[in-house]
Protein backbone atom coordinates (compact mmCIF):
# COMPACT_ATOMS: atom_id res chain seq x y z
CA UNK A 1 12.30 33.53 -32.13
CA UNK A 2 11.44 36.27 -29.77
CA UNK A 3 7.73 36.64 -28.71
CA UNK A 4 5.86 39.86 -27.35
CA UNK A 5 2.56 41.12 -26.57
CA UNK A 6 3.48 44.31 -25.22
CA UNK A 7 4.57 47.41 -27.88
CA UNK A 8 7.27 49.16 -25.21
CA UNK A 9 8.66 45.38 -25.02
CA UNK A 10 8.74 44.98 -29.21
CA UNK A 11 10.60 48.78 -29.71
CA UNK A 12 12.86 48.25 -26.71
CA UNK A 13 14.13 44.57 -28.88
CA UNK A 14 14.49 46.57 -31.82
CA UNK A 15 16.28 49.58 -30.40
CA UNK A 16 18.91 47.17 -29.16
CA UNK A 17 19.96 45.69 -32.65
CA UNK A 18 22.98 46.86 -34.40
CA UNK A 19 22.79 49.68 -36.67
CA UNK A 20 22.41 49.84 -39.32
CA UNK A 21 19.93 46.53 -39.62
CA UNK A 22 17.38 46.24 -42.39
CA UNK A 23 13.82 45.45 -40.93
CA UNK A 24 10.68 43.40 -42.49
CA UNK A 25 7.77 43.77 -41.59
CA UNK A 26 4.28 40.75 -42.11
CA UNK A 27 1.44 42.13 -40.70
CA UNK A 28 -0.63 39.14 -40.12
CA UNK A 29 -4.48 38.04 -39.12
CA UNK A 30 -2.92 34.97 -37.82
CA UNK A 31 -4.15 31.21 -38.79
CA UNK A 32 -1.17 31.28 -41.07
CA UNK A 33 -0.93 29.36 -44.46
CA UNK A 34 1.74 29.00 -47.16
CA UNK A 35 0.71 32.30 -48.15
CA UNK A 36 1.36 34.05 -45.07
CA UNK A 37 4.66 31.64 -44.89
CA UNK A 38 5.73 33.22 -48.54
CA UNK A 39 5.71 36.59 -47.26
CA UNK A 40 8.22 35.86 -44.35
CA UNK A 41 10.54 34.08 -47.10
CA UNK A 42 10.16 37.10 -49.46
CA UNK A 43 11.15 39.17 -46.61
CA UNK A 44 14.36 36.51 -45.11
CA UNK A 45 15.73 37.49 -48.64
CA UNK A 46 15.26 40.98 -48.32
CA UNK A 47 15.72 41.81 -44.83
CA UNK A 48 17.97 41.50 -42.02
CA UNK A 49 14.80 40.70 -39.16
CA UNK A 50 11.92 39.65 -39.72
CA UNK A 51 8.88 40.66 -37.39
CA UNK A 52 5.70 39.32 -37.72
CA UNK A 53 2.57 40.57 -36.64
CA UNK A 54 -0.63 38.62 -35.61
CA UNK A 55 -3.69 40.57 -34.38
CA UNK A 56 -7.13 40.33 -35.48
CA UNK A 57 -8.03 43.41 -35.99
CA UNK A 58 -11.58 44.41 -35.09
CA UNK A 59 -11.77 48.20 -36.78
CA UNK A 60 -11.56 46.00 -40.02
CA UNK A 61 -14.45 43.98 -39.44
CA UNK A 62 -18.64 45.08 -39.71
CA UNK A 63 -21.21 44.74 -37.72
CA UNK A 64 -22.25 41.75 -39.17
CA UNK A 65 -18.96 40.13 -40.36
CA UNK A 66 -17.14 37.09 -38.53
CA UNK A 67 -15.14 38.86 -36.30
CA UNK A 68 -15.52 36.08 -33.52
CA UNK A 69 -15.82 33.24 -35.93
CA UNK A 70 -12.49 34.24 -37.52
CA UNK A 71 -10.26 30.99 -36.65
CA UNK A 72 -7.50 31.93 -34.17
CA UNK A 73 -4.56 29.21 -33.11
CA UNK A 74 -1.95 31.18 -31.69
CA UNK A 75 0.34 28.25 -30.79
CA UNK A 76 0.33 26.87 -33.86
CA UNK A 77 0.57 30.11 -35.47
CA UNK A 78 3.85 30.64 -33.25
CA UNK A 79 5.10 27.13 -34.31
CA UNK A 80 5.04 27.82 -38.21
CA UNK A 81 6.44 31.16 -37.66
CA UNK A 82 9.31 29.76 -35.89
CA UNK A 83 10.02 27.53 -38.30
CA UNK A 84 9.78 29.62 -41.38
CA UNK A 85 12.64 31.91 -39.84
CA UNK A 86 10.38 34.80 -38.13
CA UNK A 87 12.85 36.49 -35.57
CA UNK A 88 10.45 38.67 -33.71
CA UNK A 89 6.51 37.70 -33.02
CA UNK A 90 4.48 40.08 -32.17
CA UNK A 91 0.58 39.07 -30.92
CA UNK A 92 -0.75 41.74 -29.17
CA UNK A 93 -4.28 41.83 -27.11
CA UNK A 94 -7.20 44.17 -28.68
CA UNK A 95 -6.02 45.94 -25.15
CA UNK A 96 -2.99 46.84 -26.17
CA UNK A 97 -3.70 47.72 -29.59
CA UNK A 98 -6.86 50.22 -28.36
CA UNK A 99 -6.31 50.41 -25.21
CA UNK A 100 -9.01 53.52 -25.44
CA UNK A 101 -12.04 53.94 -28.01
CA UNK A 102 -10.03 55.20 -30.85
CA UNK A 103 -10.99 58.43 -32.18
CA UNK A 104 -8.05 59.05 -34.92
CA UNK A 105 -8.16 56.59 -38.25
CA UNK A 106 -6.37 56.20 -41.22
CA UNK A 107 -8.77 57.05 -44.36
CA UNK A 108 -7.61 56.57 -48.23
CA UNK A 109 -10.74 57.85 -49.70
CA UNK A 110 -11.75 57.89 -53.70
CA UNK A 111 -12.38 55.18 -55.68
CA UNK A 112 -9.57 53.20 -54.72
CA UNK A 113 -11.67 52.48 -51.55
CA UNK A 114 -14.88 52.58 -52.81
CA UNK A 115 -14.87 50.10 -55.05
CA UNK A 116 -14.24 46.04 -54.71
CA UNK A 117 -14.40 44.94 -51.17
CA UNK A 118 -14.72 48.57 -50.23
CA UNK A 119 -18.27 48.70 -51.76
CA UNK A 120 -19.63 45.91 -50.14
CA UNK A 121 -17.91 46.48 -46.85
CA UNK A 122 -18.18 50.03 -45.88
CA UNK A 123 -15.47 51.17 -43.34
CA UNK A 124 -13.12 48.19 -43.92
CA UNK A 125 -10.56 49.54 -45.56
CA UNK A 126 -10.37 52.57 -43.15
CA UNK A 127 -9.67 49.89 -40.26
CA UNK A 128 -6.92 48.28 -42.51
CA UNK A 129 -5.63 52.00 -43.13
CA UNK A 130 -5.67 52.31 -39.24
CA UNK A 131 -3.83 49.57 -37.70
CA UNK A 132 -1.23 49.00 -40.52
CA UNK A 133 -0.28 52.65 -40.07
CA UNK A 134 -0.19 51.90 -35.92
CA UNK A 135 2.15 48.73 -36.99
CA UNK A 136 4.47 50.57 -39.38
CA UNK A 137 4.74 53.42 -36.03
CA UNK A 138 5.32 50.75 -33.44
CA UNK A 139 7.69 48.57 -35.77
CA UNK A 140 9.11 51.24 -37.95
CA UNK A 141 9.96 48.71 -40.71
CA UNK A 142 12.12 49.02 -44.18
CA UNK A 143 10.30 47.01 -45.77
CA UNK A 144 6.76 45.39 -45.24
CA UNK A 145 5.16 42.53 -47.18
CA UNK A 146 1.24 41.70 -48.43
CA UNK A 147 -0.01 39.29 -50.67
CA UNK A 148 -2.04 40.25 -53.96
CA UNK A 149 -4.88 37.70 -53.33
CA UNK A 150 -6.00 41.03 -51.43
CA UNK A 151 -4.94 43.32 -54.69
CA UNK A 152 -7.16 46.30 -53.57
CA UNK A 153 -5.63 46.24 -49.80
CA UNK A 154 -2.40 46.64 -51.10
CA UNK A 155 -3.13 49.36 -53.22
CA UNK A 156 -4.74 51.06 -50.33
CA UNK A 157 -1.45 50.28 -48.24
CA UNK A 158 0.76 51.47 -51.23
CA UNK A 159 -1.63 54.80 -51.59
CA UNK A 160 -1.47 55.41 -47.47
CA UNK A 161 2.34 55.11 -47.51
CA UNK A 162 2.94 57.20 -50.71
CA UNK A 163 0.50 60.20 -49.00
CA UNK A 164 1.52 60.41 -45.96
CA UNK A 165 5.87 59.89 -46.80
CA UNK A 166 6.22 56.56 -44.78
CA UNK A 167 10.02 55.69 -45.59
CA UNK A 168 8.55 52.19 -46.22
CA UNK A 169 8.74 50.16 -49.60
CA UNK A 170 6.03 47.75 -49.56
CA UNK A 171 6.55 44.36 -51.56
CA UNK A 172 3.54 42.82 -53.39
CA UNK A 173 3.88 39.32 -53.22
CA UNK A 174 2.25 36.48 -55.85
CA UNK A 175 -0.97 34.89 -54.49
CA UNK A 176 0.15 31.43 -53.58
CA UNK A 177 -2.50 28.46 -54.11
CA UNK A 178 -3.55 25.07 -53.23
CA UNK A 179 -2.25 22.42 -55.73
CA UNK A 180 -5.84 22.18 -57.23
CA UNK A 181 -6.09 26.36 -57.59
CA UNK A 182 -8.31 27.69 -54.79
CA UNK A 183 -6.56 30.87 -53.67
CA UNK A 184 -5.07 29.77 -49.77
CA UNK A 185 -7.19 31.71 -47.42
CA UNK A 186 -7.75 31.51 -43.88
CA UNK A 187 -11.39 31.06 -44.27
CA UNK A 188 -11.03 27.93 -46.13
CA UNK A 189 -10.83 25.67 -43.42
CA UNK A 190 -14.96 26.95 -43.22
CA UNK A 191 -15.99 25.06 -46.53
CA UNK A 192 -17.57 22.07 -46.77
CA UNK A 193 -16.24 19.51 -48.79
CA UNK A 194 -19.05 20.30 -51.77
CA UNK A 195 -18.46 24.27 -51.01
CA UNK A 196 -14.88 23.42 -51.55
CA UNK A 197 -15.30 21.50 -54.86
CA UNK A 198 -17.50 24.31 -56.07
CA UNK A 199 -15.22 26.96 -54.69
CA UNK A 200 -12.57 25.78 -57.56
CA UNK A 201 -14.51 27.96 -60.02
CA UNK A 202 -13.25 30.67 -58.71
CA UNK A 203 -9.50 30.36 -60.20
CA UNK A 204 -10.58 27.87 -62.92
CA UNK A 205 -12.64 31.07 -64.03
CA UNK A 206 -9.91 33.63 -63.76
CA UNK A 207 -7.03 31.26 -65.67
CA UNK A 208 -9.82 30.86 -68.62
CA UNK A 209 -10.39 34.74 -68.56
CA UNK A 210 -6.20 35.07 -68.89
CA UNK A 211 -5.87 33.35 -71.64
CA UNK A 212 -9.07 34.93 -73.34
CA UNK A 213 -6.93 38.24 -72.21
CA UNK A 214 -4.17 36.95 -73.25
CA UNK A 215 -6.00 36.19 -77.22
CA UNK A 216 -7.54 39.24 -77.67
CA UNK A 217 -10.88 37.64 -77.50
CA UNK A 218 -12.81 40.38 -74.83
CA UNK A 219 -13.57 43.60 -76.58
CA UNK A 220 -14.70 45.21 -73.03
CA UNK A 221 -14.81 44.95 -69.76
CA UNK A 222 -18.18 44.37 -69.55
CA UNK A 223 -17.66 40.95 -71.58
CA UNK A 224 -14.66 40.11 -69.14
CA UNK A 225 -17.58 40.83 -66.51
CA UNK A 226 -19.98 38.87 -68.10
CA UNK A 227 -18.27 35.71 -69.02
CA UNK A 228 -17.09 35.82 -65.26
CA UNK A 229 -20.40 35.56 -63.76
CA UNK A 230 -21.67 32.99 -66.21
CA UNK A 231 -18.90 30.44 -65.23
CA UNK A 232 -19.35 31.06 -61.40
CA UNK A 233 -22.77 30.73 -61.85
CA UNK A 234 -22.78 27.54 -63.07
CA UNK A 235 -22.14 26.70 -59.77
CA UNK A 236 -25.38 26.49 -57.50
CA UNK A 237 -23.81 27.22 -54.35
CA UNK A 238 -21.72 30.13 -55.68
CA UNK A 239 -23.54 34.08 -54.37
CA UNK A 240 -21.37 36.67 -56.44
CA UNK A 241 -20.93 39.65 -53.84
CA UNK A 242 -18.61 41.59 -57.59
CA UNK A 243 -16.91 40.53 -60.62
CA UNK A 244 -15.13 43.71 -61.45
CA UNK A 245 -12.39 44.12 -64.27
CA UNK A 246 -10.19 47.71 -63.28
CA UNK A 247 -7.55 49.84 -63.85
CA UNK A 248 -4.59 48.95 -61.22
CA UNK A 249 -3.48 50.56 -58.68
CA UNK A 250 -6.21 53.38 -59.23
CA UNK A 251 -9.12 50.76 -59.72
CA UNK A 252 -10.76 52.95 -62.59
CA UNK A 253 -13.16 51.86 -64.63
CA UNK A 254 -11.42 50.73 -67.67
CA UNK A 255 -12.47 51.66 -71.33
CA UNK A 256 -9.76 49.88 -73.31
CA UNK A 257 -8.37 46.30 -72.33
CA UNK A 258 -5.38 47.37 -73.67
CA UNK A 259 -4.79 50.24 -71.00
CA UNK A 260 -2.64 47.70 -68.87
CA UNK A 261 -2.18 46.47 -65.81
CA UNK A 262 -5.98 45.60 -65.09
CA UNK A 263 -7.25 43.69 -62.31
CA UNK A 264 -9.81 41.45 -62.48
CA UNK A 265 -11.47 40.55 -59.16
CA UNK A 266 -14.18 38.17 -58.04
CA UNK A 267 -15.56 37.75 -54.45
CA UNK A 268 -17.73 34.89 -53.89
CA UNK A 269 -19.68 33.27 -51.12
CA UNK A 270 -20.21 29.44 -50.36
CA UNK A 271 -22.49 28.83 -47.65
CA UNK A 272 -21.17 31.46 -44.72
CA UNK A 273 -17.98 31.83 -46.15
CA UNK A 274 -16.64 34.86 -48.62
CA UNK A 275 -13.93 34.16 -50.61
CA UNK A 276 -11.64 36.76 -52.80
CA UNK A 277 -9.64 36.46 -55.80
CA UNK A 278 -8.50 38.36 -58.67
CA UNK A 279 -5.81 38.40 -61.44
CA UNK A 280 -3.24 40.80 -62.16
CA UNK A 281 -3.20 41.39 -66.31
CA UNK A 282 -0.10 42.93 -67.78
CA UNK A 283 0.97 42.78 -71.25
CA UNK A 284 0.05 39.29 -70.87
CA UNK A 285 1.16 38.39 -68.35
CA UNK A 286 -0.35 37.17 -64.70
């Protein structure tokens, strides 16, 4: 595996391989997990190289967010890439990235961005918008992989690409979980062992609402909603930032359970630590 911080250093690599070869492309926050490790696989099918991204990205991150608290091992990182089969990693400074106050951004505006995440986290998506566009222009990938635990990011990535004619397919990978459920998540590693414990609710909530899907035994929305926030809130530690059930990719409001897919989408904090996940409902199916 090839490392670089440097973007003339990455293109250079990639001008030299043979023509025609099929890039991938995992754009990465870095502290990887199975998750993150599922996306290179996905893409060692698919592709001919594999580059992987890891940069923290600050234009996605508030004022008040954990932007220096978000955990960073680069080694490691490096070490697991490696291993999984990344050929190229590239772990660039905030320097590089903006090496000026950047005055041009990526926006996906509507309700696809206003909603979710997006409502609770003004500006966010516009940073993701932003630096996934810089990474598709500095890697000019094929193909580029995201996982749906983030549903509503890669519906904003899928919007951004279909706008503005990137001659990239994106691949929505399956959210990949820890043997008891929870979502994997970089932020786990914040939760205490009773945050943890409690944290379960999350998917233990969203497999019960499937199968209630999956009977016919919602009538609306607002009862998906409901029964949602009644089960994490049997949890004491649990603070609901949403429970939203919506159209997908558009993330409408939805009238009529039976207008398929829908995504259903919690985010939750324990103690400090905000945690996101959602299913994908299709003709029942997850």
């Amino acid at each position: 595996m090839k490392r670089f911080i440097q973007i003339k250093d990455l293109q250079s690599a990639l001008h030299l391989q043979p023509n025609p070869v099929k890039i991938g492309l995992v754009p990465t926050m870095g502290y990887l997990h199975e998750g993150h490790l599922s996306l290179v696989k996905r893409a060692k099918k698919m592709c001919d190289l594999v580059v992987m991204s890891i940069f923290v990205n600050p234009l996605q991150f508030g004022a008040n967010e954990d932007l220096d608290r978000y955990p960073r091992d680069l080694e490691r990182d490096a070490r697991l890439a490696e291993e999984a089969g990344v050929d190229f990693l590239f772990h660039p400074t905030g320097e590089e990235m903006y090496p000026e106050p950047i005055v041009t951004q990526v926006e996906v505006s509507g309700g696809i961005t206003e909603q979710l995440c997006g409502a609770s986290r003004p500006g966010h998506f516009t940073g993701v918008a932003t630096v996934v566009s810089k990474l598709f222009h500095i890697v000019r990938p094929d193909c580029a992989f995201f996982g749906l635990k983030d549903a509503q990011q890669v519906a904003v990535i899928q919007q951004m690409v279909k706008d503005l004619n990137f001659p990239i397919t994106i691949v929505p990978c399956d959210i990949i979980r820890e043997p008891d459920g929870l979502a994997m998540s970089s932020r786990n590693i914040y939760l205490s062992e009773e945050e943890r414990k409690q944290a379960l609710i999350l998917s233990q909530s969203l497999f019960e609402t499937k199968q209630k899907l999956q009977s016919d035994l919602f009538q609306s929305a607002d009862q998906v909603n409901q029964f949602l926030r009644q089960r994490i809130e049997s949890q004491p530690l649990a603070e609901i930032d949403y429970v939203e059930t919506l159209s997908y990719p558009r993330l409408e409001p939805v009238s009529d359970l039976k207008q398929q897919p829908i995504l259903v989408a919690v985010a939750v904090r324990f103690g400090t630590t905000r945690l996101i996940d959602n299913i994908l409902f299709d003709n029942g199916s997850v």
